[in-house]
N, C-alpha and C. Protein backbone atom coordinates (compact mmCIF):
# COMPACT_ATOMS: atom_id res chain seq x y z
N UNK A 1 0.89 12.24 -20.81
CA UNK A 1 0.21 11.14 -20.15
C UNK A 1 0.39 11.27 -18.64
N UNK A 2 -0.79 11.09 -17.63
CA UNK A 2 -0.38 11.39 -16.58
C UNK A 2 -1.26 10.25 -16.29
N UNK A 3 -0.75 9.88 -14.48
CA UNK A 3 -1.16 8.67 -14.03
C UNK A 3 -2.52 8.35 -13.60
N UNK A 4 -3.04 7.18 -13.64
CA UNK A 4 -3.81 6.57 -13.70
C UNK A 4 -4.70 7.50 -11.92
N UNK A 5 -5.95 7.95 -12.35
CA UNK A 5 -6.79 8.62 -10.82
C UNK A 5 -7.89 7.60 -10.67
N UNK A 6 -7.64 7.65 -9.57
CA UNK A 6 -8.80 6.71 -8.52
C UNK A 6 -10.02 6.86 -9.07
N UNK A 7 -11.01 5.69 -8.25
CA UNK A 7 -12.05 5.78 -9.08
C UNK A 7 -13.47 6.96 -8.54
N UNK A 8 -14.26 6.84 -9.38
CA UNK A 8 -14.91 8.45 -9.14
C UNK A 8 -15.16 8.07 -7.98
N UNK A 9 -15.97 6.72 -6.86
CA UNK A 9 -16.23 6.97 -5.43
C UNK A 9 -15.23 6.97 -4.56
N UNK A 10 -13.93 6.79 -5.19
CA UNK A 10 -12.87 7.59 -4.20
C UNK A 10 -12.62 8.72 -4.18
N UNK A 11 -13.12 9.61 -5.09
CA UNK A 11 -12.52 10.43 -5.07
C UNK A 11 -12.46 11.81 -3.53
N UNK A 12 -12.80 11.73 -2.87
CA UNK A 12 -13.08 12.46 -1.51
C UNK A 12 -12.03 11.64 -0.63
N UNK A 13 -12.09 10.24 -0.53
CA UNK A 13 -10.93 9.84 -0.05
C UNK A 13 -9.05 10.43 -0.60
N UNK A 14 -9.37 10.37 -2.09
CA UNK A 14 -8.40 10.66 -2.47
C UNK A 14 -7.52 12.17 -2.08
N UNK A 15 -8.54 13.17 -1.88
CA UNK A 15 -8.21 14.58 -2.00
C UNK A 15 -7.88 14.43 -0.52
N UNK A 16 -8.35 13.60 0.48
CA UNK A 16 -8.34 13.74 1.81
C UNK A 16 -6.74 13.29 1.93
N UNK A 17 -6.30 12.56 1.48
CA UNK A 17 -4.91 11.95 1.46
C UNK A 17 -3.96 12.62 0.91
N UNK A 18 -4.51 13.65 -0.08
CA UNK A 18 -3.35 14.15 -0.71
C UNK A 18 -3.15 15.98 -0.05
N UNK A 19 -4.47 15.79 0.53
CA UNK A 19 -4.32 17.73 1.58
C UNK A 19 -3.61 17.11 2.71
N UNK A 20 -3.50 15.82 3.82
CA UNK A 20 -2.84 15.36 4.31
C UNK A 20 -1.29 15.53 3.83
N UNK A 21 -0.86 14.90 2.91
CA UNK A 21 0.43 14.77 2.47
C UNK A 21 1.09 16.15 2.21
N UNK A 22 0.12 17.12 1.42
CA UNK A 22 0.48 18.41 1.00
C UNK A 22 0.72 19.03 2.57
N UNK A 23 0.18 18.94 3.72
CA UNK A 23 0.60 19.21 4.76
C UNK A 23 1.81 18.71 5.61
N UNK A 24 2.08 17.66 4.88
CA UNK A 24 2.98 16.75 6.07
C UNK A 24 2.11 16.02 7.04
N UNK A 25 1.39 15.46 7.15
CA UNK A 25 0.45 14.96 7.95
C UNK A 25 -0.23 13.39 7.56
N UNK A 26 0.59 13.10 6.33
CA UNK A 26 0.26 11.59 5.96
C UNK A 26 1.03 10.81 6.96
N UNK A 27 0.00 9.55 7.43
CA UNK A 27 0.70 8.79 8.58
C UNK A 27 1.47 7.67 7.67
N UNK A 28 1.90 6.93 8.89
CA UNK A 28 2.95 6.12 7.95
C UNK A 28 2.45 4.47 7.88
N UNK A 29 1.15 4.41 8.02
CA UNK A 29 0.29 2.67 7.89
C UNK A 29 -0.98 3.52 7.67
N UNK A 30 -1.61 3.26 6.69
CA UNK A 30 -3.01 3.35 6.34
C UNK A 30 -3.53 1.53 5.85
N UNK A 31 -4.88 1.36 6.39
CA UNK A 31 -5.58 0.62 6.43
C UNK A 31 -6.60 0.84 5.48
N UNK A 32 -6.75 0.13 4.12
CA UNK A 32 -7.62 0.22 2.96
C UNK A 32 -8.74 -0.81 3.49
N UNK A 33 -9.75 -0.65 4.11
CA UNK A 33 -11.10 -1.68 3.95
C UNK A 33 -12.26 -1.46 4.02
N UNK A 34 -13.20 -2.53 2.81
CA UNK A 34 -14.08 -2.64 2.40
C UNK A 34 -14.60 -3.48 1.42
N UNK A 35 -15.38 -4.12 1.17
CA UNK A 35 -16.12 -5.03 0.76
C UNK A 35 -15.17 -5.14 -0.84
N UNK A 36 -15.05 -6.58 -1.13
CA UNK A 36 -14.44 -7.14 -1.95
C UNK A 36 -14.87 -6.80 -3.63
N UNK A 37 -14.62 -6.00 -4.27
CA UNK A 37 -14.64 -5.15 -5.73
C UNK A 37 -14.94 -3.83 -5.51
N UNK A 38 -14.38 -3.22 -3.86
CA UNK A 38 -14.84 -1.76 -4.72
C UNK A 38 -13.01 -0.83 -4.86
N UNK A 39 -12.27 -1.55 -4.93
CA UNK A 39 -11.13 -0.83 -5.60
C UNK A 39 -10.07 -0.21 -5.07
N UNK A 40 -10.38 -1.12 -3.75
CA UNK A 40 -8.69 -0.78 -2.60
C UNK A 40 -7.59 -1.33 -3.33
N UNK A 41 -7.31 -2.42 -4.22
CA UNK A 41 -5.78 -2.36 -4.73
C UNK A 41 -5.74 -1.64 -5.56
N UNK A 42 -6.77 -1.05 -6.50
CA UNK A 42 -6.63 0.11 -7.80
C UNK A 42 -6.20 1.43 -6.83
N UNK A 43 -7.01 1.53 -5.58
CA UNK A 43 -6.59 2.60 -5.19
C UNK A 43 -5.25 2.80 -4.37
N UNK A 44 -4.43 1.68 -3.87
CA UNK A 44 -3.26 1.47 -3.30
C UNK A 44 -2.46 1.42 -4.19
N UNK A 45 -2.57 1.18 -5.75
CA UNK A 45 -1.29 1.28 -6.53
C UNK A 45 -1.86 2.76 -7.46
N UNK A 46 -2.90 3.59 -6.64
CA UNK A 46 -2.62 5.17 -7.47
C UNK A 46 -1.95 5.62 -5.90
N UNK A 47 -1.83 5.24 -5.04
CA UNK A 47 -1.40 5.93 -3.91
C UNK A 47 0.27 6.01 -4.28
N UNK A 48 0.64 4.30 -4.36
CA UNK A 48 1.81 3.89 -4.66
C UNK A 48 2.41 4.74 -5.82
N UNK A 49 1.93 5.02 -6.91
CA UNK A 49 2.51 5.90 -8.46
C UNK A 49 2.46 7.21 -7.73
N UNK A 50 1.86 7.75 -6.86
CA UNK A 50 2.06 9.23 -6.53
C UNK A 50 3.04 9.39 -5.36
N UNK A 51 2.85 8.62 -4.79
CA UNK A 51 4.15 9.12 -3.70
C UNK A 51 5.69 8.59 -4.42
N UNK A 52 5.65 7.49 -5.37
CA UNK A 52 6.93 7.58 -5.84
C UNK A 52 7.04 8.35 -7.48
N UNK A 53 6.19 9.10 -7.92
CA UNK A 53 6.29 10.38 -8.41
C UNK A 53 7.63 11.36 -8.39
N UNK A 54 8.21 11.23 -9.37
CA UNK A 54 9.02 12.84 -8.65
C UNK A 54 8.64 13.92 -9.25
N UNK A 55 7.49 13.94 -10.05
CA UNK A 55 6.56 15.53 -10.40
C UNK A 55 4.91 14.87 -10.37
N UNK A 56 4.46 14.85 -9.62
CA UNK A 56 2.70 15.30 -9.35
C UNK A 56 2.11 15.96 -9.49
N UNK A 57 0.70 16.36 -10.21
CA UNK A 57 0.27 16.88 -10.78
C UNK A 57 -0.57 17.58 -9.88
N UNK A 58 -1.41 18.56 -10.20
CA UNK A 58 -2.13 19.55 -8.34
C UNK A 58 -3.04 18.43 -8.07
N UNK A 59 -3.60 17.68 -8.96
CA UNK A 59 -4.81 16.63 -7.82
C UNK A 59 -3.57 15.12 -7.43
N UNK A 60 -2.71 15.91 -7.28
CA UNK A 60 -1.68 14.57 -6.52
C UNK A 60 -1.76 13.28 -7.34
N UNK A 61 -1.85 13.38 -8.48
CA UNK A 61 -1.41 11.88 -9.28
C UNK A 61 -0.14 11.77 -10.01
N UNK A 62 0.24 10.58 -10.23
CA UNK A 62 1.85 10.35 -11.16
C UNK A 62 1.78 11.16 -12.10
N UNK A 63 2.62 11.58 -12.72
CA UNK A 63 2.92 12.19 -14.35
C UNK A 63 2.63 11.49 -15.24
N UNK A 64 3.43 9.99 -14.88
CA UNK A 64 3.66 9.39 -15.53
C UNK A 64 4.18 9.11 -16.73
N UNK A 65 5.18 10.09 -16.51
CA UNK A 65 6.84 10.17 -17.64
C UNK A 65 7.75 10.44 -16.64
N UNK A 66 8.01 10.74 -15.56
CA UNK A 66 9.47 10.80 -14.89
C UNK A 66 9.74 9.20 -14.79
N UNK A 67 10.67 9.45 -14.06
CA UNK A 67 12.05 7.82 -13.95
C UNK A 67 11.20 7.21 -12.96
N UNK A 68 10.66 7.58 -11.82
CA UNK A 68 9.85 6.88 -10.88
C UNK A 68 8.80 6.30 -11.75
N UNK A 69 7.65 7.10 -12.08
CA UNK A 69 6.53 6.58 -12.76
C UNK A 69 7.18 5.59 -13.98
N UNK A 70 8.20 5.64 -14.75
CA UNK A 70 8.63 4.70 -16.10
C UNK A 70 8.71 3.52 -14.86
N UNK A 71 9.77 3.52 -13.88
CA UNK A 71 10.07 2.27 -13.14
C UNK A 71 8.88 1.60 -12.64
N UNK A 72 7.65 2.21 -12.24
CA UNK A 72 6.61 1.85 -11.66
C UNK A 72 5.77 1.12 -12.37
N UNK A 73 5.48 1.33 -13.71
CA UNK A 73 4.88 1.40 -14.59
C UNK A 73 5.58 -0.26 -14.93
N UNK A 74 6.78 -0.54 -15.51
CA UNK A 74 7.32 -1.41 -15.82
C UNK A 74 7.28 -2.77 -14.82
N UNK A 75 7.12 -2.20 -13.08
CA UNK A 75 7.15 -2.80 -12.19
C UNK A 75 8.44 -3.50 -11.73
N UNK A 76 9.44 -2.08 -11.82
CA UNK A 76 10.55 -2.31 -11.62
C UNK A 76 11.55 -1.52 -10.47
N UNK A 77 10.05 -0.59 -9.76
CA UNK A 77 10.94 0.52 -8.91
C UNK A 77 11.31 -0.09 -7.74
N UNK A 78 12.44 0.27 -6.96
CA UNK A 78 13.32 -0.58 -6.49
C UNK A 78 11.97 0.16 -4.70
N UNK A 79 11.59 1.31 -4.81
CA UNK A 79 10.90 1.45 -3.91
C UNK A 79 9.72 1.26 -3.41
N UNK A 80 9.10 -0.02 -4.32
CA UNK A 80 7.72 -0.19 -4.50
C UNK A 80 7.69 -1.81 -4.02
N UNK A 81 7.31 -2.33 -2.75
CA UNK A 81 7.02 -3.88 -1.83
C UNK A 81 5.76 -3.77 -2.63
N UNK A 82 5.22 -5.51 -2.94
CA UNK A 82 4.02 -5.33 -2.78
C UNK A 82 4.05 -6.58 -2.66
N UNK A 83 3.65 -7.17 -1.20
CA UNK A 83 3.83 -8.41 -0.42
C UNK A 83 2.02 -8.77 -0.86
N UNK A 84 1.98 -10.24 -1.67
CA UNK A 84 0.64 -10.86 -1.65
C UNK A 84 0.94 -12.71 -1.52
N UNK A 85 0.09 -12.94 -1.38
CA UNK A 85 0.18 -14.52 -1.28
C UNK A 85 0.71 -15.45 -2.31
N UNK A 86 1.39 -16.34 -2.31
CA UNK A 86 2.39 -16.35 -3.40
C UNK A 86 1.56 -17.98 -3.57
N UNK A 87 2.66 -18.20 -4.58
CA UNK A 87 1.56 -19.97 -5.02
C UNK A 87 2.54 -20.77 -4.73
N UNK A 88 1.97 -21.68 -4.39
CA UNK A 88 2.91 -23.01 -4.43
C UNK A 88 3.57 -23.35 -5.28
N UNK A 89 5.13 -23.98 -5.17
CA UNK A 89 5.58 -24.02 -6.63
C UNK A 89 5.00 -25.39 -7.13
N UNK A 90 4.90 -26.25 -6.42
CA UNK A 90 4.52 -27.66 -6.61
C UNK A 90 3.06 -27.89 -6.95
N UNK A 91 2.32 -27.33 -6.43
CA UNK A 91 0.77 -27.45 -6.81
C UNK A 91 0.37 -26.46 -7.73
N UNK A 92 0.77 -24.92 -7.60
CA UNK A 92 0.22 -24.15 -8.59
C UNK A 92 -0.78 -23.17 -7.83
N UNK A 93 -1.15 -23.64 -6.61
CA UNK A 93 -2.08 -23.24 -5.96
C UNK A 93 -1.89 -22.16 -4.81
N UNK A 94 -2.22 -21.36 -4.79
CA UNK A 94 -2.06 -20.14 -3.82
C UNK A 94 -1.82 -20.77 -2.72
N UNK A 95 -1.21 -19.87 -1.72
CA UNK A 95 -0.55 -20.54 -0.53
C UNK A 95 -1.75 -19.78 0.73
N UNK A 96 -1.97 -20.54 1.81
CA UNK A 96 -2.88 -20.01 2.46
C UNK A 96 -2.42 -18.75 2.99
N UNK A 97 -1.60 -18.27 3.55
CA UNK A 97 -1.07 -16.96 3.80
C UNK A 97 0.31 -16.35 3.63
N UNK A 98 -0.03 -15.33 4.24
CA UNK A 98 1.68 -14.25 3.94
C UNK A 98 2.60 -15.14 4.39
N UNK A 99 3.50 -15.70 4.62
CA UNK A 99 4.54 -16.31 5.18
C UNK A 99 5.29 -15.11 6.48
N UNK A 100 5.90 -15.79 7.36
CA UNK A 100 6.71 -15.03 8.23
C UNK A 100 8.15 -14.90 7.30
N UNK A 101 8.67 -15.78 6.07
CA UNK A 101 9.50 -15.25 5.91
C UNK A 101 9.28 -14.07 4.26
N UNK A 102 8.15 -14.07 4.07
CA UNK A 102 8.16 -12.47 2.96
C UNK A 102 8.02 -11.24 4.22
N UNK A 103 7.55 -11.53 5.58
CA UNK A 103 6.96 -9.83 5.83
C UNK A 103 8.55 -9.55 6.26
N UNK A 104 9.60 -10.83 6.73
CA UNK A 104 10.77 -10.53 7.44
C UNK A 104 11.74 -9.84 6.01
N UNK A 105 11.83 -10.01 5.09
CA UNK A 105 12.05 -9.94 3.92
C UNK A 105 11.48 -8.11 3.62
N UNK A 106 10.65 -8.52 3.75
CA UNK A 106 10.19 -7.00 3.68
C UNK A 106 10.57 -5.78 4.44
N UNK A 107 10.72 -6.23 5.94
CA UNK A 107 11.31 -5.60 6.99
C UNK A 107 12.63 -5.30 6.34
N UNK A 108 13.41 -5.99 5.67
CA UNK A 108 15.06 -5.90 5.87
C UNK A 108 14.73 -4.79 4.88
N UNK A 109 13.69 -4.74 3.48
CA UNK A 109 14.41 -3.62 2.38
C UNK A 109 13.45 -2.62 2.80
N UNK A 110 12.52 -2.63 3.81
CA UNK A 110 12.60 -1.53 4.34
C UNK A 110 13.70 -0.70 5.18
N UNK A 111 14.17 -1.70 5.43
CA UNK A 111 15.57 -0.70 6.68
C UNK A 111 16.79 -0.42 5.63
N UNK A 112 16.30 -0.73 4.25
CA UNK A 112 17.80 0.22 3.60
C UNK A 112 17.54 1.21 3.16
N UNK A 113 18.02 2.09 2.91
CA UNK A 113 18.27 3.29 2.04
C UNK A 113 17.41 3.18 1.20
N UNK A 114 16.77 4.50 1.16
CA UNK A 114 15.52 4.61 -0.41
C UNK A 114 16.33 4.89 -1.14
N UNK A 115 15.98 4.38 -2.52
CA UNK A 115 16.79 4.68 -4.37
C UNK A 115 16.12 6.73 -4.43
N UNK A 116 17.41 6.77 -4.57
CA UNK A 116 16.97 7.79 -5.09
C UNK A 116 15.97 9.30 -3.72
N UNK A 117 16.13 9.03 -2.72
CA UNK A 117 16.46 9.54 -1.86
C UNK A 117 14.75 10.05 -1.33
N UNK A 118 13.60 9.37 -2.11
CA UNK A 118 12.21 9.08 -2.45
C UNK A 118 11.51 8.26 -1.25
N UNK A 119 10.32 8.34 -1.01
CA UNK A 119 9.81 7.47 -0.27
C UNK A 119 9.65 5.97 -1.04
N UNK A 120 9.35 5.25 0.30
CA UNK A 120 9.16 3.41 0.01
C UNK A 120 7.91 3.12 0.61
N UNK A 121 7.41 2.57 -0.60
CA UNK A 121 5.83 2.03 -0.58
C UNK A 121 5.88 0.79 -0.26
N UNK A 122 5.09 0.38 1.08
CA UNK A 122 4.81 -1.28 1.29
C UNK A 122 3.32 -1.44 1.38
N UNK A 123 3.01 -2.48 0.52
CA UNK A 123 1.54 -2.56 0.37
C UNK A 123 1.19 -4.22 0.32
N UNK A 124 0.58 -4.48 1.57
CA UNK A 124 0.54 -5.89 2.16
C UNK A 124 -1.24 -5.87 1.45
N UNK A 125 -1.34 -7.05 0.48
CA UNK A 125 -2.59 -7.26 -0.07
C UNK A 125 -2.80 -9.17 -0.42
N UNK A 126 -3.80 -9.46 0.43
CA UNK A 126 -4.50 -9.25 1.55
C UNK A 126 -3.87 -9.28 2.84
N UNK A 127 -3.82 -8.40 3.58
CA UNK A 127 -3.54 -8.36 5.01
C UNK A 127 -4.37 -9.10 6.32
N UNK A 128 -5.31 -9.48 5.50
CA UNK A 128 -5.99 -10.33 6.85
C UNK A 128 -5.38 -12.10 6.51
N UNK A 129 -4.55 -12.10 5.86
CA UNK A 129 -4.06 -13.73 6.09
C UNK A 129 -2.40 -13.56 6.17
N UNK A 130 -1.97 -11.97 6.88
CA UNK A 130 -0.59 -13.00 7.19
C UNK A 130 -0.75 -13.62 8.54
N UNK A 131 0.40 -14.68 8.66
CA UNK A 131 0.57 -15.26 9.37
C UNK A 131 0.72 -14.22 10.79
N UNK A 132 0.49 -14.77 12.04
CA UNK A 132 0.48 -14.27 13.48
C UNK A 132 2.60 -14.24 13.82
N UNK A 133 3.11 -15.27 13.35
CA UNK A 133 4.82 -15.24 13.13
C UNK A 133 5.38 -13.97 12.16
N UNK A 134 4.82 -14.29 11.31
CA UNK A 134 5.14 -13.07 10.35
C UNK A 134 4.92 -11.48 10.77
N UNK A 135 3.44 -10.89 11.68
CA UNK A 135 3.20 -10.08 12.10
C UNK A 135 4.26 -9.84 13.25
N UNK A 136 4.08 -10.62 13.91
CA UNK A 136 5.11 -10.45 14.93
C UNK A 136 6.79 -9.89 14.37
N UNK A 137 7.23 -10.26 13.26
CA UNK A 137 7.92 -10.04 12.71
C UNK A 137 8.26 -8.32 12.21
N UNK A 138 7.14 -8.40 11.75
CA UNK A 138 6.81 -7.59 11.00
C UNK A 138 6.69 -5.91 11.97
N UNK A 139 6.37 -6.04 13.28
CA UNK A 139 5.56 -5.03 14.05
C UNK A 139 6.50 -4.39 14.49
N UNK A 140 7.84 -4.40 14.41
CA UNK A 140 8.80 -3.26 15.25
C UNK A 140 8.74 -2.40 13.80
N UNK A 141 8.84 -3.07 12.80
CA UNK A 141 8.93 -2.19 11.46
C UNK A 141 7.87 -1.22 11.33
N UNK A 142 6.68 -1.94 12.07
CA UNK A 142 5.30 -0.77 11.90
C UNK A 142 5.52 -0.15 13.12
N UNK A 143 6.02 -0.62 14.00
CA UNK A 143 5.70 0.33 15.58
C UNK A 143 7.12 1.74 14.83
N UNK A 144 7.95 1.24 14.87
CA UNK A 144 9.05 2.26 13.96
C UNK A 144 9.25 2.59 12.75
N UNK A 145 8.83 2.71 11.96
CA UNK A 145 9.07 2.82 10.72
C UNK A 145 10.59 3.47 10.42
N UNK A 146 11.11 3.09 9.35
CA UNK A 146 12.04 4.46 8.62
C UNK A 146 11.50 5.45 7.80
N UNK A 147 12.50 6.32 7.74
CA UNK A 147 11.77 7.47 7.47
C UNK A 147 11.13 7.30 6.04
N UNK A 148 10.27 8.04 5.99
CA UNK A 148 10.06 7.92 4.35
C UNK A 148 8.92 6.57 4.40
N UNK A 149 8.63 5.92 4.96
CA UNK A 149 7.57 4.70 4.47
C UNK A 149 6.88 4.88 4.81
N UNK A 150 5.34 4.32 4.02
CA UNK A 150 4.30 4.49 3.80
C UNK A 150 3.90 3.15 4.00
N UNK A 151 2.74 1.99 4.74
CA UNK A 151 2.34 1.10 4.81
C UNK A 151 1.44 0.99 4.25
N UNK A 152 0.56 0.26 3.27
CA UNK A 152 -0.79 0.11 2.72
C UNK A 152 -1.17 -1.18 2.67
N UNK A 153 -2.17 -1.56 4.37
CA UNK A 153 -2.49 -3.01 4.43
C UNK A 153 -3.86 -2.79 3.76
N UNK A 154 -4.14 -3.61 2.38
CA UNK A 154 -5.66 -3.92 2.69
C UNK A 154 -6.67 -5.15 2.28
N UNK A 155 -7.77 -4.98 2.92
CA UNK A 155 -8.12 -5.70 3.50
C UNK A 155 -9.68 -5.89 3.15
N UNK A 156 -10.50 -6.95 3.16
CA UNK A 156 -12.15 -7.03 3.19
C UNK A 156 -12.35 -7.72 4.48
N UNK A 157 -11.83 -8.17 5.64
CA UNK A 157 -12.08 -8.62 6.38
C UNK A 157 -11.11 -7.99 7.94
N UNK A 158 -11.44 -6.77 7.98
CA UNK A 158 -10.66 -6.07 8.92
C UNK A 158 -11.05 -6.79 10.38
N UNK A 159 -11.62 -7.12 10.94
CA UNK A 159 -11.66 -8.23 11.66
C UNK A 159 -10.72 -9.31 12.20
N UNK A 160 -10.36 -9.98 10.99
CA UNK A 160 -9.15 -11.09 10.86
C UNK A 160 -8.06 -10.25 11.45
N UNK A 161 -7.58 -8.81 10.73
CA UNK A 161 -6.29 -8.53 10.71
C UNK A 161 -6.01 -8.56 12.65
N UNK A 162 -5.06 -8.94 13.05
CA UNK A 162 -4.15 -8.64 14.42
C UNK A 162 -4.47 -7.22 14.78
N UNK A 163 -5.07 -6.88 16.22
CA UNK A 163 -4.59 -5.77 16.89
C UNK A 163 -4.20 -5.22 17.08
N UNK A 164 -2.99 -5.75 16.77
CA UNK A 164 -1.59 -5.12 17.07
C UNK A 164 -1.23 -4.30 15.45
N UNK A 165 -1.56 -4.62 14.53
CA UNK A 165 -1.66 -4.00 13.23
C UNK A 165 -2.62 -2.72 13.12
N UNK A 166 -3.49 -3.44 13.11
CA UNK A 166 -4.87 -2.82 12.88
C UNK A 166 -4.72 -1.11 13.54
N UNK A 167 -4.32 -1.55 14.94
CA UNK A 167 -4.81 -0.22 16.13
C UNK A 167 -3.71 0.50 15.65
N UNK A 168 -2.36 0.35 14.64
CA UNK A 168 -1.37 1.39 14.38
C UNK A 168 -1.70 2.02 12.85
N UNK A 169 -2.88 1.71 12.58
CA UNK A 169 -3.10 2.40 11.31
C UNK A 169 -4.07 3.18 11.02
N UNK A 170 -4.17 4.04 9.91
CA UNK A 170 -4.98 5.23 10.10
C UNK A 170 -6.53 4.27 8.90
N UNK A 171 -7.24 4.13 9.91
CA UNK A 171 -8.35 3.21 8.95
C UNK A 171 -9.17 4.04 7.75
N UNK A 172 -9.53 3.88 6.49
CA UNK A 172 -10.13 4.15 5.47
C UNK A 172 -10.82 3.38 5.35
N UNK A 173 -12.23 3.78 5.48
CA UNK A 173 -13.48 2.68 4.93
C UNK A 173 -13.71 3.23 3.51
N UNK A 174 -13.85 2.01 2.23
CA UNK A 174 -14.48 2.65 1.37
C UNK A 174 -15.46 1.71 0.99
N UNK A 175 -16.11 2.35 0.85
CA UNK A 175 -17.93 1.63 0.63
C UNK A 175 -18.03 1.22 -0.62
N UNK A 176 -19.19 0.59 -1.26
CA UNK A 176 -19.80 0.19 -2.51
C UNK A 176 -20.14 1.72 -3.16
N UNK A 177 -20.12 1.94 -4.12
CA UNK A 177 -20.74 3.13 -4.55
C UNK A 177 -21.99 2.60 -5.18
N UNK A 178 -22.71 4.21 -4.87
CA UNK A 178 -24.26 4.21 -5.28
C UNK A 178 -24.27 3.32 -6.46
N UNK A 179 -25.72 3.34 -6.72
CA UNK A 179 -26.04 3.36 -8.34
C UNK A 179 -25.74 4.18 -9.11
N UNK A 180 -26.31 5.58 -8.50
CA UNK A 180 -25.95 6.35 -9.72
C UNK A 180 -24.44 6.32 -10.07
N UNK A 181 -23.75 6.07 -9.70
CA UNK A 181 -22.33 6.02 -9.62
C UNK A 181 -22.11 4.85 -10.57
């Protein structure tokens, strides 16, 4: 069983990311945006299963039988953030944005030690509603990263997101696919 591959109109994005990586040349914030159903979080959690992979397959996807992919899979790998809008406990109702205290939260287990000596996936979904406190928070972690992290903000309204985000990431547009598609 091997891991779950992007969908067929990613696929050119996909190979582009993974001849990147096979080079050393993957940056460390990529920017997923484009119009709302065409498959930036499907494609941020095949990004996420392959970089915490510890055997990948030649078109760069999980195995999905090593200890990374079992932990991933379960949604238990200690190297896998995935900061989204959380609900109210009292109403039930989604909260209008990221909070300043999840991205600060996020910052701290980024600055520890990766499990297992692996990269750490942070994948901020939706990124156009954290808070302007929280970013601020958040931006020495993106202006510096530690080693080993990978950022994956995305987004349908790249617009919204802060400047100061936006201009440090390597942007991916992915479009609607055809019909024939």
């Amino acid at each position: 069983m091997s891991g779950e591959p992007v969908l067929p109109w990613q696929q050119e994005l996909w190979s582009g990311l993974v001849d990147a990586r096979a080079k050393g040349r993957l940056t460390h914030a990529l920017l997923l945006a484009g119009p709302l159903g065409v498959g930036k979080r499907h494609f941020a959690r095949v990004l996420a299963a392959s970089l915490l992979c510890e055997s990948v397959d030649a078109q760069g996807y999980a195995c999905g039988r090593c200890r990374g992919c079992v932990q991933f899979a379960s949604g238990t790998h200690p190297n896998l953030h995935w900061v989204q809008v959380l609900q109210d406990e009292k109403t039930g109702k989604d909260k209008r944005d990221i909070s300043i205290d999840q991205l600060r939260e996020l910052s701290a287990r980024l600055a520890l030690s990766s499990h297992y000596g692996g990269a750490k996936v942070a994948v901020i979904d939706p990124a156009d509603v954290m808070n302007v406190a929280g970013v601020n928070a958040l931006l020495k972690t993106i202006e510096e990263p530690p080693p080993h992290v990978l950022f994956v903000f995305c987004t349908t309204e790249t617009h919204m997101m802060p400047a100061t985000v936006r201009d440090r990431c390597q942007r991916i547009v992915m479009k609607s696919p055809g019909p024939e598609t």
